[in-house]
N, C-alpha and C. Protein backbone atom coordinates (compact mmCIF):
# COMPACT_ATOMS: atom_id res chain seq x y z
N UNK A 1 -9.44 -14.10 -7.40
CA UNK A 1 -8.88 -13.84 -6.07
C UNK A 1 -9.50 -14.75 -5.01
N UNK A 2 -8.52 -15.15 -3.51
CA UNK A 2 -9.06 -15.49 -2.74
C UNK A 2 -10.43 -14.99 -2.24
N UNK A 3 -11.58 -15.39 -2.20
CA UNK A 3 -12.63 -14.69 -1.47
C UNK A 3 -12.36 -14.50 -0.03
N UNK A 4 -11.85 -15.38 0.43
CA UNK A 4 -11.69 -14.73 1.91
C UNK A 4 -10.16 -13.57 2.49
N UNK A 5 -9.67 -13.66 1.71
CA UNK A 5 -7.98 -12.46 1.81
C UNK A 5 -8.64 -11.06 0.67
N UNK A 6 -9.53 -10.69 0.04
CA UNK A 6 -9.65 -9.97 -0.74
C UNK A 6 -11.47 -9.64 -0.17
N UNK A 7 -10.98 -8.47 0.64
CA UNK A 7 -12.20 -7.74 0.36
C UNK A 7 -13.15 -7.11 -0.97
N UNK A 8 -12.55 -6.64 -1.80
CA UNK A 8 -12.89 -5.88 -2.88
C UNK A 8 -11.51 -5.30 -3.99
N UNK A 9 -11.51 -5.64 -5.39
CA UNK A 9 -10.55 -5.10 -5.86
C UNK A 9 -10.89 -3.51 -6.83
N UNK A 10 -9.16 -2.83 -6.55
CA UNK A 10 -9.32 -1.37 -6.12
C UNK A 10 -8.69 -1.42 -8.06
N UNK A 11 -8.99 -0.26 -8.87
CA UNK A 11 -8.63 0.21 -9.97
C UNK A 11 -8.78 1.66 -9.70
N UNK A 12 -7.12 2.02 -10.09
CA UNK A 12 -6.94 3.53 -10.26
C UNK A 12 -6.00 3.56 -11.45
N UNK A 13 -5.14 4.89 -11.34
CA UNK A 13 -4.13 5.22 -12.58
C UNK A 13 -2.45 4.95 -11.55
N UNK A 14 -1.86 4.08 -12.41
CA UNK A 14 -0.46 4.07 -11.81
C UNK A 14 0.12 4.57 -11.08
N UNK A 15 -0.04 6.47 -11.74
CA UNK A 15 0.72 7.62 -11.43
C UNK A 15 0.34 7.89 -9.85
N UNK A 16 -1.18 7.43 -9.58
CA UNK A 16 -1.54 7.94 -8.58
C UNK A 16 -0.52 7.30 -7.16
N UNK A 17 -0.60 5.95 -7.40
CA UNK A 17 0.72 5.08 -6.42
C UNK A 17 2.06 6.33 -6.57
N UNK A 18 2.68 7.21 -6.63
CA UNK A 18 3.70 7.90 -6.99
C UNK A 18 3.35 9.01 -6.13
N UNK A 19 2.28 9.35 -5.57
CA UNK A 19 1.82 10.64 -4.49
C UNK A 19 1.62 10.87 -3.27
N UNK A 20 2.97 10.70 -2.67
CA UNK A 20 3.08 10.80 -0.98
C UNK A 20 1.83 10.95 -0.59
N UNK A 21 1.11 11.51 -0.78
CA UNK A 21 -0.11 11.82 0.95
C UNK A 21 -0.89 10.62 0.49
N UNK A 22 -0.71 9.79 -0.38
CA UNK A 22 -1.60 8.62 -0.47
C UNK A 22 -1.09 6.95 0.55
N UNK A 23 0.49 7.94 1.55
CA UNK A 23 1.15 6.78 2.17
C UNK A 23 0.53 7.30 3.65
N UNK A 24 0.37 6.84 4.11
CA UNK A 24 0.38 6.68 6.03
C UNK A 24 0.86 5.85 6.57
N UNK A 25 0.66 6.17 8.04
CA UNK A 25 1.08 5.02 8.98
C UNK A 25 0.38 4.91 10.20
N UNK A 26 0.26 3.95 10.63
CA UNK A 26 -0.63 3.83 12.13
C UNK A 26 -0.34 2.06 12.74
N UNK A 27 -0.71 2.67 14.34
CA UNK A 27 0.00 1.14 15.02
C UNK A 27 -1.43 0.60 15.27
N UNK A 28 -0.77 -0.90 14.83
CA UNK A 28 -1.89 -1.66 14.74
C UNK A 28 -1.87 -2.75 15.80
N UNK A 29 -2.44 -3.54 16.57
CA UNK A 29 -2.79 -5.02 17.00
C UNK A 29 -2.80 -6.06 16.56
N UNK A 30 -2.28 -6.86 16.23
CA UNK A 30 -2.68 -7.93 15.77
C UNK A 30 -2.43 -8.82 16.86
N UNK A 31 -3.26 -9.72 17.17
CA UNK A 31 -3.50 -10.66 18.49
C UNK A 31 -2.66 -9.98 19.99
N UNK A 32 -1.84 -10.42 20.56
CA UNK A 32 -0.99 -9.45 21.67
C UNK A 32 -0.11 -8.60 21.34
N UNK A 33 -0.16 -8.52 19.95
CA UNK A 33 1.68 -7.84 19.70
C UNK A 33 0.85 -6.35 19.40
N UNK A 34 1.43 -5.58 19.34
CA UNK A 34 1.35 -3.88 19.01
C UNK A 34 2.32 -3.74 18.07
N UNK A 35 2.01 -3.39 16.58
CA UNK A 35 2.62 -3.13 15.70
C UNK A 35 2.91 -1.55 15.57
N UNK A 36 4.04 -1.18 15.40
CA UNK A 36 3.97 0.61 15.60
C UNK A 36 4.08 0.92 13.58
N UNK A 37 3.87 1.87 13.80
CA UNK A 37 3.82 2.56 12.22
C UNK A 37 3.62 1.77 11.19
N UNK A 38 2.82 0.98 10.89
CA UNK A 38 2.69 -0.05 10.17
C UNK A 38 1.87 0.72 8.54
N UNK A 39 2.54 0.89 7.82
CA UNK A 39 2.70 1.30 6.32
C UNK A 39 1.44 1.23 5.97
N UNK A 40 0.27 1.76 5.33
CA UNK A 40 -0.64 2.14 4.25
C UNK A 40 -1.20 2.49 3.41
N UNK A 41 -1.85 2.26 2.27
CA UNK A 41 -2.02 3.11 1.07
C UNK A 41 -3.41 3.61 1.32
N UNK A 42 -3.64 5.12 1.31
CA UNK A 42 -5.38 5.65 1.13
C UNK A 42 -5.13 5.60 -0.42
N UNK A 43 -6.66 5.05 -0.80
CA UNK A 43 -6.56 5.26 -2.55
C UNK A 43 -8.35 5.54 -2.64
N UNK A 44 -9.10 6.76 -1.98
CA UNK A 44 -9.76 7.18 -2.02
C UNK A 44 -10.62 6.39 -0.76
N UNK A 45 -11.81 5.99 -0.93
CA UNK A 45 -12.16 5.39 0.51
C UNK A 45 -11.90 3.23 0.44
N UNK A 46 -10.87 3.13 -0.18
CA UNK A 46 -10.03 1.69 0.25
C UNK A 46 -8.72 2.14 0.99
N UNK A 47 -8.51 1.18 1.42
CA UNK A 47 -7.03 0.96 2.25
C UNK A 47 -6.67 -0.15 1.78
N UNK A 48 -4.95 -0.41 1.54
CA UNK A 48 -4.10 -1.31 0.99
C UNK A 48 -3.35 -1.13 2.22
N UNK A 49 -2.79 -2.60 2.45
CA UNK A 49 -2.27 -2.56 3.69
C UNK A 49 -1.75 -4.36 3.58
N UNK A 50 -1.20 -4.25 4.86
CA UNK A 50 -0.28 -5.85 4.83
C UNK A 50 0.44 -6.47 4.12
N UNK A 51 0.67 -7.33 3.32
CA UNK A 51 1.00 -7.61 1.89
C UNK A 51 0.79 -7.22 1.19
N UNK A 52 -0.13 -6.76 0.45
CA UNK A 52 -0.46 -5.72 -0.72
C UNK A 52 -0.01 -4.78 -0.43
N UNK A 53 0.23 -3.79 0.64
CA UNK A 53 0.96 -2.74 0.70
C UNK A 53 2.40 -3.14 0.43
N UNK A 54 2.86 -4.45 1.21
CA UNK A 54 4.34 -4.33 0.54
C UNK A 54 4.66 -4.17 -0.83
N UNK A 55 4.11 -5.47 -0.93
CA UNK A 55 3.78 -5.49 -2.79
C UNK A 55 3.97 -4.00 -3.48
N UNK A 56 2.65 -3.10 -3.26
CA UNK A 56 3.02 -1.62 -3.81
C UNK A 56 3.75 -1.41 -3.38
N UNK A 57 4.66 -0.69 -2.35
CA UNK A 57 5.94 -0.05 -2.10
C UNK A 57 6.52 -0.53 -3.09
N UNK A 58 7.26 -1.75 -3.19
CA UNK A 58 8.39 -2.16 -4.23
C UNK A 58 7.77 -2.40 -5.12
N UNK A 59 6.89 -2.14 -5.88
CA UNK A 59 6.54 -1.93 -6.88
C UNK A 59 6.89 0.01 -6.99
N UNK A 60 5.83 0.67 -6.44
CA UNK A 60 6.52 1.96 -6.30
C UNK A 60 8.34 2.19 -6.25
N UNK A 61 8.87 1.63 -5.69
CA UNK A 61 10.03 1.56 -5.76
C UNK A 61 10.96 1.27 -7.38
N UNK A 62 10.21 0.48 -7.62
CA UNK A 62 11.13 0.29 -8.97
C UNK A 62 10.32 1.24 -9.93
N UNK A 63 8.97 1.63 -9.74
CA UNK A 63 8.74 2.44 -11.08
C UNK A 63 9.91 4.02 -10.67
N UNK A 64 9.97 4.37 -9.24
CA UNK A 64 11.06 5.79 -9.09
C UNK A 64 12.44 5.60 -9.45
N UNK A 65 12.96 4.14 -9.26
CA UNK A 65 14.53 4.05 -9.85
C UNK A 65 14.21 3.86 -11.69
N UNK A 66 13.32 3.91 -12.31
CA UNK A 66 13.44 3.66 -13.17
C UNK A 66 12.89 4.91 -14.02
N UNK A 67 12.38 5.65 -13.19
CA UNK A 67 12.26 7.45 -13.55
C UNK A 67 13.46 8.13 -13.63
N UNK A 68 14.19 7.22 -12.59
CA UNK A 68 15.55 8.14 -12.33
C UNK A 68 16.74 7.90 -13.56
N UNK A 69 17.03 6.81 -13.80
CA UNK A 69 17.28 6.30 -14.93
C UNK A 69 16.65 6.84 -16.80
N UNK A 70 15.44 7.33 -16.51
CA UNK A 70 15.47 7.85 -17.84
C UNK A 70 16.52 8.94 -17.98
């Protein structure tokens, strides 16, 4: 991994990405702009967020259409 874009890498169980209260939201800053509800993963005491949060969502996303499908 980049050392400077990668704080620390996170290992859990798949299933756990699949458990609403592990999503939030909160408005963030970035330089002048005010970002409102800006998407997060708690996965115990890390946060996934920015790109990697997108990343999981659609990843989450295709593992639920593909639950739905069995």
């Amino acid at each position: 991994p980049q050392e400077s874009e990668v704080a620390s890498i996170v290992s859990f169980p798949i299933n756990r990405l699949l458990t609403a209260e592990i999503v939030d939201t909160k408005d963030l800053q970035v330089r002048n702009i005010m970002l409102k509800d800006v998407p997060y993963y708690k996965l115990n005491q890390h946060v996934l967020w920015g790109a990697t949060a997108m990343i999981t969502s659609e990843i989450v996303e295709l593992i639920n259409r593909a639950k739905e499908n069995l």
